[in-house]
PDB file of N, CA and C in Angstrom:
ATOM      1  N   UNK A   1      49.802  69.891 102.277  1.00  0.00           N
ATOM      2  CA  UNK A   1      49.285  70.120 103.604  1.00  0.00           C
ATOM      3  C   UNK A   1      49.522  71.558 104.046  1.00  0.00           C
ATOM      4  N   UNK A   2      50.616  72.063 104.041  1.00  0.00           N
ATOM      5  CA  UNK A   2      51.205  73.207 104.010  1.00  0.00           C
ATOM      6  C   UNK A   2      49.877  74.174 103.880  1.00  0.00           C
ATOM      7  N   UNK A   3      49.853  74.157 102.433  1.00  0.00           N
ATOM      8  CA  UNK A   3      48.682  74.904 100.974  1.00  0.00           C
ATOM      9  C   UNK A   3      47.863  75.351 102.381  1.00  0.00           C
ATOM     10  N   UNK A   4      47.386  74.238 102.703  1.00  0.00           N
ATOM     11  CA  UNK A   4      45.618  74.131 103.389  1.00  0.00           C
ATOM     12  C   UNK A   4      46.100  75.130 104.543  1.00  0.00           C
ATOM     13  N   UNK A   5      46.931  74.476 105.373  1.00  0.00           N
ATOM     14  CA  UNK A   5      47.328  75.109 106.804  1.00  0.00           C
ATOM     15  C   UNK A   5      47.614  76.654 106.760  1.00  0.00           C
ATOM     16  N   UNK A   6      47.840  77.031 106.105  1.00  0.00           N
ATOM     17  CA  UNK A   6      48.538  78.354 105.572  1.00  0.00           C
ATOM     18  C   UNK A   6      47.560  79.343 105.436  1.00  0.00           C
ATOM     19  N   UNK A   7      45.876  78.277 104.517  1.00  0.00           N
ATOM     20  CA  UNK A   7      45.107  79.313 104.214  1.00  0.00           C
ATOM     21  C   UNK A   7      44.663  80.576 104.978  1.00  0.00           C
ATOM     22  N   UNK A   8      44.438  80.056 106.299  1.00  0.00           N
ATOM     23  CA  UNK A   8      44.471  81.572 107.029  1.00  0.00           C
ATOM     24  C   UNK A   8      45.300  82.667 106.761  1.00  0.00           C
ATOM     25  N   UNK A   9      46.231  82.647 106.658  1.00  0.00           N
ATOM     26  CA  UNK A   9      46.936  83.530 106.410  1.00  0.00           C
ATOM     27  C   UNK A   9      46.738  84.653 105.316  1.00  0.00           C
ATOM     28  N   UNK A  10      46.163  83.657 104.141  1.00  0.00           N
ATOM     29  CA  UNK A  10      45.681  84.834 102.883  1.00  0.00           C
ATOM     30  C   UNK A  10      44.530  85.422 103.332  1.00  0.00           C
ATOM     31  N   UNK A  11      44.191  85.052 104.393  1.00  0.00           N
ATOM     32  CA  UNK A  11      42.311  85.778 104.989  1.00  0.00           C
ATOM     33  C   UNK A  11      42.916  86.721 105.645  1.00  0.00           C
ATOM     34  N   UNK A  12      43.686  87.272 105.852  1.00  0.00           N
ATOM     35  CA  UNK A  12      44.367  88.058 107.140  1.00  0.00           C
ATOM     36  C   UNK A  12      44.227  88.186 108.217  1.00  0.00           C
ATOM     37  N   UNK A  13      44.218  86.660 108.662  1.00  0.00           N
ATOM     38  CA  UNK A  13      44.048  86.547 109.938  1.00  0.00           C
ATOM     39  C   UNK A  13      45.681  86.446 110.872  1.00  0.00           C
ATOM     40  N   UNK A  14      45.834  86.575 112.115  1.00  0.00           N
ATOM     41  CA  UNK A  14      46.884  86.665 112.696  1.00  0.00           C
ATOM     42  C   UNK A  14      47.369  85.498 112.489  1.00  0.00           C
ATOM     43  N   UNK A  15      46.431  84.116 112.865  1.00  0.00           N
ATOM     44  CA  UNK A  15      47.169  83.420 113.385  1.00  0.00           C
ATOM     45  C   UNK A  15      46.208  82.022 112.932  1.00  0.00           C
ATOM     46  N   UNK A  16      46.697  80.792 113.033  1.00  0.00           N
ATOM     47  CA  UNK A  16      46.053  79.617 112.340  1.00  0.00           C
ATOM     48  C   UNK A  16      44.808  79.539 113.422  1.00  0.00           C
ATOM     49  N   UNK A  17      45.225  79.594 114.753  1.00  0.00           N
ATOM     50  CA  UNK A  17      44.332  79.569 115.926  1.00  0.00           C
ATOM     51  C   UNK A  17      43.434  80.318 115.731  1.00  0.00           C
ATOM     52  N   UNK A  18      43.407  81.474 114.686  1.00  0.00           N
ATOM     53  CA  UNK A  18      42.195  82.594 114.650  1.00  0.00           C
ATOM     54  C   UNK A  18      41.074  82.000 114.015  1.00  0.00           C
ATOM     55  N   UNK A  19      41.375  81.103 113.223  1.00  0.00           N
ATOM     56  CA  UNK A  19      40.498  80.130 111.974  1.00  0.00           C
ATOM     57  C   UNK A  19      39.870  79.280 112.062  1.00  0.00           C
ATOM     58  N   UNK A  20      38.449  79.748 112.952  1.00  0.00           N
ATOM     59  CA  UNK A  20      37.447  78.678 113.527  1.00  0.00           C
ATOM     60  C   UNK A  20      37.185  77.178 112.530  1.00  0.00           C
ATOM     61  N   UNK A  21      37.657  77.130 111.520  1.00  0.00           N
ATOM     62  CA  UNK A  21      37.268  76.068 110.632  1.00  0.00           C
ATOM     63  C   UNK A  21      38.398  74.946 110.395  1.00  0.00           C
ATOM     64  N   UNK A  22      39.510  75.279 110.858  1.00  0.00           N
ATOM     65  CA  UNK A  22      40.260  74.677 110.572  1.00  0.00           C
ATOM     66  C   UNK A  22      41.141  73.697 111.000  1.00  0.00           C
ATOM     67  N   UNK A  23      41.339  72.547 110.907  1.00  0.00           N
ATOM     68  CA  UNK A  23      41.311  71.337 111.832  1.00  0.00           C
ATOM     69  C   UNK A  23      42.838  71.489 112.148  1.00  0.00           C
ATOM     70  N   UNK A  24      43.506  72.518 112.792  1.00  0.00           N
ATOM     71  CA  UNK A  24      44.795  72.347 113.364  1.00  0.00           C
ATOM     72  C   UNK A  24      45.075  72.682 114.739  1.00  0.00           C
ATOM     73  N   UNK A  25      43.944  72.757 115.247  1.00  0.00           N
ATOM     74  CA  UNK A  25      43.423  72.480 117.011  1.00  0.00           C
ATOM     75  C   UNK A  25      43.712  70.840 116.693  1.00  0.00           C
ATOM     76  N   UNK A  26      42.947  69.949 116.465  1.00  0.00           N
ATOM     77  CA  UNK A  26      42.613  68.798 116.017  1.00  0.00           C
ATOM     78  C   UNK A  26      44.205  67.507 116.006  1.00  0.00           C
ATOM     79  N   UNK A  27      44.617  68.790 115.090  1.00  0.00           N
ATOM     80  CA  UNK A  27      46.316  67.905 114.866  1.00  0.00           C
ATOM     81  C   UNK A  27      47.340  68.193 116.213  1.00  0.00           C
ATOM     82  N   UNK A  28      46.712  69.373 116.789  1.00  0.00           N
ATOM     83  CA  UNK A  28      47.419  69.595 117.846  1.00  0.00           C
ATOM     84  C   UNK A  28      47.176  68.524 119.141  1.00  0.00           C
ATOM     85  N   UNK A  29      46.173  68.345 119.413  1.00  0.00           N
ATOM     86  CA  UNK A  29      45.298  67.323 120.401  1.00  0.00           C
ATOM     87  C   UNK A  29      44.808  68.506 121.266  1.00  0.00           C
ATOM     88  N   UNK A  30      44.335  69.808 120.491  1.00  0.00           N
ATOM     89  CA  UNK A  30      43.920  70.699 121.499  1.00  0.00           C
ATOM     90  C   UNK A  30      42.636  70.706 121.268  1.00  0.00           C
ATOM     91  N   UNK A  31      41.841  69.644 120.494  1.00  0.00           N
ATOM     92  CA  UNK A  31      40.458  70.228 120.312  1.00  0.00           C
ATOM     93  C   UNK A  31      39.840  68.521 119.852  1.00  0.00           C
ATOM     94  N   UNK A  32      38.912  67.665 120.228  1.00  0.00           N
ATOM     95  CA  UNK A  32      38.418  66.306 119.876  1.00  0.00           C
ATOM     96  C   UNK A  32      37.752  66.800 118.695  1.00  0.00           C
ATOM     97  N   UNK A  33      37.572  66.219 117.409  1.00  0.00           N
ATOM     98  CA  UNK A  33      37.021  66.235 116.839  1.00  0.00           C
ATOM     99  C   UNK A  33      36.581  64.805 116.152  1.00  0.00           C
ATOM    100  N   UNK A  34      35.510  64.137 116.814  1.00  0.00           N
ATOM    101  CA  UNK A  34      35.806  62.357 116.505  1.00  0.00           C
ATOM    102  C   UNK A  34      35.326  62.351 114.804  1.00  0.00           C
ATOM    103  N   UNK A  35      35.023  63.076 114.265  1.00  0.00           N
ATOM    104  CA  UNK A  35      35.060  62.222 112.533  1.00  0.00           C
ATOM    105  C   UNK A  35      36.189  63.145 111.850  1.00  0.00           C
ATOM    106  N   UNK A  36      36.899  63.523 112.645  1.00  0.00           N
ATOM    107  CA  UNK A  36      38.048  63.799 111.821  1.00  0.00           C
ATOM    108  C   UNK A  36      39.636  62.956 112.461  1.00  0.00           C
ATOM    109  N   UNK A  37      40.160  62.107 111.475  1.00  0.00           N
ATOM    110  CA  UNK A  37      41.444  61.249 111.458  1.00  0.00           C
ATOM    111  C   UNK A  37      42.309  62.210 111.530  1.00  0.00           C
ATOM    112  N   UNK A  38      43.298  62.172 112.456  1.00  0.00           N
ATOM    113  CA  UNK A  38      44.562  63.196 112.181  1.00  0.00           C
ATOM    114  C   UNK A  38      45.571  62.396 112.644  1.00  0.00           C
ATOM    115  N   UNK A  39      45.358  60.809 112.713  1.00  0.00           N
ATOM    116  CA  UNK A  39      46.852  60.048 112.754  1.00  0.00           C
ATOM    117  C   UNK A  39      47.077  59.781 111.842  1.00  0.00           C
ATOM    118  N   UNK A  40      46.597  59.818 110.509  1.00  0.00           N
ATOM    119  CA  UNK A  40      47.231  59.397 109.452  1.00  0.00           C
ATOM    120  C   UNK A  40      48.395  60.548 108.507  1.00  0.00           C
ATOM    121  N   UNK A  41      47.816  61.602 108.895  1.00  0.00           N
ATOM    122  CA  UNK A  41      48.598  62.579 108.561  1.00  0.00           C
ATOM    123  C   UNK A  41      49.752  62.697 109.386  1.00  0.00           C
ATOM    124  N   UNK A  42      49.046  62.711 110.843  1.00  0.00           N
ATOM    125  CA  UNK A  42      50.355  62.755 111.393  1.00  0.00           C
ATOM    126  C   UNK A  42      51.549  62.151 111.480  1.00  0.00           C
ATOM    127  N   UNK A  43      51.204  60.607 110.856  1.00  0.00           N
ATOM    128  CA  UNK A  43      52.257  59.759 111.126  1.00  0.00           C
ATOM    129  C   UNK A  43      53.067  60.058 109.710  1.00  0.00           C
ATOM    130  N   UNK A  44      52.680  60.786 108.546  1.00  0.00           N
ATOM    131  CA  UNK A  44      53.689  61.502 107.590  1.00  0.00           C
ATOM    132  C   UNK A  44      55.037  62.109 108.148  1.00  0.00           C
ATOM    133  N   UNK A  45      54.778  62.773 109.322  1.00  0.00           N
ATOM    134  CA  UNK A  45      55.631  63.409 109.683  1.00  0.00           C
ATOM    135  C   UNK A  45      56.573  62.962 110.792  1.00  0.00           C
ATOM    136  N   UNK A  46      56.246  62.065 111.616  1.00  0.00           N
ATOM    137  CA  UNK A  46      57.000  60.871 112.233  1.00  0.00           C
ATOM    138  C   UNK A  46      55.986  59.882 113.287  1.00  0.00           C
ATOM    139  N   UNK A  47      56.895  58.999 113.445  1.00  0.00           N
ATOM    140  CA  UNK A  47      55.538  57.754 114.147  1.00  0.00           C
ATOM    141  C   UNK A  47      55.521  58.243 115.062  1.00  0.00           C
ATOM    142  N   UNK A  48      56.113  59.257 116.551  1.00  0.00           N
ATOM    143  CA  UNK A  48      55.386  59.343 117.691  1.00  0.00           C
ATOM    144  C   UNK A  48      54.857  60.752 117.243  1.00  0.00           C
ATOM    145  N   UNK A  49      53.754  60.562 118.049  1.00  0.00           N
ATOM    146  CA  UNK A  49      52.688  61.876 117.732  1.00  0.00           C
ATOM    147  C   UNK A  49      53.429  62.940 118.041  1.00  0.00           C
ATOM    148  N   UNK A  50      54.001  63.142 119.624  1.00  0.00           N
ATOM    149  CA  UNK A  50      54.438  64.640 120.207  1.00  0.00           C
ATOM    150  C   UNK A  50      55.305  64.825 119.295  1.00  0.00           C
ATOM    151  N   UNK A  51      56.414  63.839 118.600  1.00  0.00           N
ATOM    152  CA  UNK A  51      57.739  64.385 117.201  1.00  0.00           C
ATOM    153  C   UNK A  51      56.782  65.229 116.087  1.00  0.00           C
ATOM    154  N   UNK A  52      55.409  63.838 115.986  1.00  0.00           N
ATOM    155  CA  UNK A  52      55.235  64.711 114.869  1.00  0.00           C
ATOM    156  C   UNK A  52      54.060  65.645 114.335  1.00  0.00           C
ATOM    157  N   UNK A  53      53.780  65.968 115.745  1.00  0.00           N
ATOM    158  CA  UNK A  53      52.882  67.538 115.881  1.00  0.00           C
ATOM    159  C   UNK A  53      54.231  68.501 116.040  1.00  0.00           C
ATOM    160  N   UNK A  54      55.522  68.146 116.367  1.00  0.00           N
ATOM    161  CA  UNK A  54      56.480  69.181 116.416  1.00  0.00           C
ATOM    162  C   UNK A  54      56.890  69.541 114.823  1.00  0.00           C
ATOM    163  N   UNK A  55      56.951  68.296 114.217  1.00  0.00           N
ATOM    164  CA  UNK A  55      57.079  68.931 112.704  1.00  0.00           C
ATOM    165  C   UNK A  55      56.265  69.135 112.514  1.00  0.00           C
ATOM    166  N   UNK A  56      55.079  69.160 112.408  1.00  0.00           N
ATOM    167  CA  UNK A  56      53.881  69.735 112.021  1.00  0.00           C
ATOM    168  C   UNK A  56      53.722  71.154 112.117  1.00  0.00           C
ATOM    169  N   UNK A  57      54.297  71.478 113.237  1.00  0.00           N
ATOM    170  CA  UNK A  57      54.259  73.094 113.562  1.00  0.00           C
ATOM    171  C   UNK A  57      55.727  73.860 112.950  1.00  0.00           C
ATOM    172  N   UNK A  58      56.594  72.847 113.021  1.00  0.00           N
ATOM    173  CA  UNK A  58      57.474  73.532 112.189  1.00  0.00           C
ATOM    174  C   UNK A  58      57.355  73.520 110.654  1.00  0.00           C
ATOM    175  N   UNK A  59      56.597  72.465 110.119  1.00  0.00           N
ATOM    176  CA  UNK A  59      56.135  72.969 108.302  1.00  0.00           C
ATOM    177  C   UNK A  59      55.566  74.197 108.159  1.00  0.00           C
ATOM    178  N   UNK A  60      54.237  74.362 109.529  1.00  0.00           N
ATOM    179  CA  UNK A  60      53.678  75.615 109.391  1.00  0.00           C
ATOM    180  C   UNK A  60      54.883  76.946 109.527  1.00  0.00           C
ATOM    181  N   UNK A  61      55.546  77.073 110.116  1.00  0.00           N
ATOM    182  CA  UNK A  61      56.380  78.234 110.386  1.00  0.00           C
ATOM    183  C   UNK A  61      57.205  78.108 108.812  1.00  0.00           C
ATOM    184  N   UNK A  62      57.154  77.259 108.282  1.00  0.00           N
ATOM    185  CA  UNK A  62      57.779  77.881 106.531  1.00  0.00           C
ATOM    186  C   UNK A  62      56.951  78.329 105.579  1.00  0.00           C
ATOM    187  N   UNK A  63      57.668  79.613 104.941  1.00  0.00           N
ATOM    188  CA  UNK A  63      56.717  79.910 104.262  1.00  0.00           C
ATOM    189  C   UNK A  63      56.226  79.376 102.882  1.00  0.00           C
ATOM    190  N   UNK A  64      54.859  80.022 102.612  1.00  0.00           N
ATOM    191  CA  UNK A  64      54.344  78.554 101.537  1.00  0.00           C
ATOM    192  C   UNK A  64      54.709  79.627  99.981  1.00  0.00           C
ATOM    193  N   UNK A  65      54.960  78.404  98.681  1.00  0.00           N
ATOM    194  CA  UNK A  65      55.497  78.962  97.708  1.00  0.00           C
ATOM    195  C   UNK A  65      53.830  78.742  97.187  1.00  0.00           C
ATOM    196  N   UNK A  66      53.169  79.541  96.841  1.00  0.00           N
ATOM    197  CA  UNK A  66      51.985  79.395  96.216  1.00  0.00           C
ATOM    198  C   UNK A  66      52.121  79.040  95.005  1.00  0.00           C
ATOM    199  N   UNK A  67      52.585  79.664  94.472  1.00  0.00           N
ATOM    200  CA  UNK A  67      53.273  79.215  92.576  1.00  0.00           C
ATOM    201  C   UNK A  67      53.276  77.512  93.001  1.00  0.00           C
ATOM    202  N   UNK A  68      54.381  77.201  93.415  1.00  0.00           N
ATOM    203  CA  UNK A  68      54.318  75.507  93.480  1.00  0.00           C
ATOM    204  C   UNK A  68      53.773  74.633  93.400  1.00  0.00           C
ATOM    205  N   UNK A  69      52.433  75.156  94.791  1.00  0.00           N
ATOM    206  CA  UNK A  69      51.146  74.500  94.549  1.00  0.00           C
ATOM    207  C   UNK A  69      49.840  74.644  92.814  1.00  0.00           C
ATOM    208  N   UNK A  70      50.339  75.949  92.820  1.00  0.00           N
ATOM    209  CA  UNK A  70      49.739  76.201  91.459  1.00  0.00           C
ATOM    210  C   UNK A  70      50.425  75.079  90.390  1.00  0.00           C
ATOM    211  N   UNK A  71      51.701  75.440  90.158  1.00  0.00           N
ATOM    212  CA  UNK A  71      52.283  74.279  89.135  1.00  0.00           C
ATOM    213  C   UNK A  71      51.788  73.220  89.645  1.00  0.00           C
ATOM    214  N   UNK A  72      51.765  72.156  90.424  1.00  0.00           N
ATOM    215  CA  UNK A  72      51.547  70.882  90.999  1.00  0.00           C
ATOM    216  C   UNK A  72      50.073  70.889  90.392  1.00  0.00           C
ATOM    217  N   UNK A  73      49.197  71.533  90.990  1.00  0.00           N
ATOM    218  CA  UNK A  73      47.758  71.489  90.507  1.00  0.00           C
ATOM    219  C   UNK A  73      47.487  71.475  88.809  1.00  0.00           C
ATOM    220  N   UNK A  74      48.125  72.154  88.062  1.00  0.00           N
ATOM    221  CA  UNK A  74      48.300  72.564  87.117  1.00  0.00           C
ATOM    222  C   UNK A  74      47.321  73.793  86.824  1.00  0.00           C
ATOM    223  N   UNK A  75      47.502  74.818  87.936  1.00  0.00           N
ATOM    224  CA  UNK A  75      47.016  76.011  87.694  1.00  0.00           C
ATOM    225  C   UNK A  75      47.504  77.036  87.089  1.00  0.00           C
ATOM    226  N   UNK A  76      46.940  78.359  86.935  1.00  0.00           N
ATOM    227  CA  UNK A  76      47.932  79.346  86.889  1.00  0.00           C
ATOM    228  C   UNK A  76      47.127  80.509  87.698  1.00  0.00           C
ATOM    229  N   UNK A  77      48.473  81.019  88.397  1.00  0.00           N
ATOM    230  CA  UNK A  77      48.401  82.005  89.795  1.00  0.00           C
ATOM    231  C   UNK A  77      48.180  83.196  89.242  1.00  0.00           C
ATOM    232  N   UNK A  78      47.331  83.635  89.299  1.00  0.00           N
ATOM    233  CA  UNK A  78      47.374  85.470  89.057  1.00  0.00           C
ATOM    234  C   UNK A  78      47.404  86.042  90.612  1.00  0.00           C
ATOM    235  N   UNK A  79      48.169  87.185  90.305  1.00  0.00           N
ATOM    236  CA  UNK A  79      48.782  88.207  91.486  1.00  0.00           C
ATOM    237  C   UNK A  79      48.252  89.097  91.315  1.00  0.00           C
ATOM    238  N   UNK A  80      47.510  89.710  92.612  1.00  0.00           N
ATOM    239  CA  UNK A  80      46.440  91.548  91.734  1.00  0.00           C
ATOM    240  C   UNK A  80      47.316  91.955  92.929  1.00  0.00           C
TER     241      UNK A  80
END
């Protein structure tokens, strides 16, 4: 989840909020989006929503190990 949420960041954008495409208005409850589910994810992170849009925002504030996701995928990361 991280991976995805993060992607802004390799675009160089400031901020996740800058990233018209990306459904974390949605997880926040700052934006309706009715064919997109975001209780199921959310409840990963704990059963009441406000706990767990708070972890939600605190996964985002760690930083992401890209390698990891690469191993997991079974990719390999090139760095230019």
């Amino acid at each position: 989840m991280s991976c995805y949420a993060a992607m802004p960041s390799s675009l160089f954008l400031e901020s996740t909020d800058d990233y018209p495409w990306s459904s974390h208005h949605a997880y926040l409850g700052r934006q309706i989006t009715p064919w997109l589910t975001t209780d199921w994810v959310l409840r990963q992170f704990h059963e009441e929503r406000d706990a767990a849009r708070a972890r939600y925002l605190r996964l985002l504030g760690e930083p992401v190990d890209e390698q990891q996701y690469a191993n997991k995928a079974g990719l390999t990361l090139f760095v230019l």
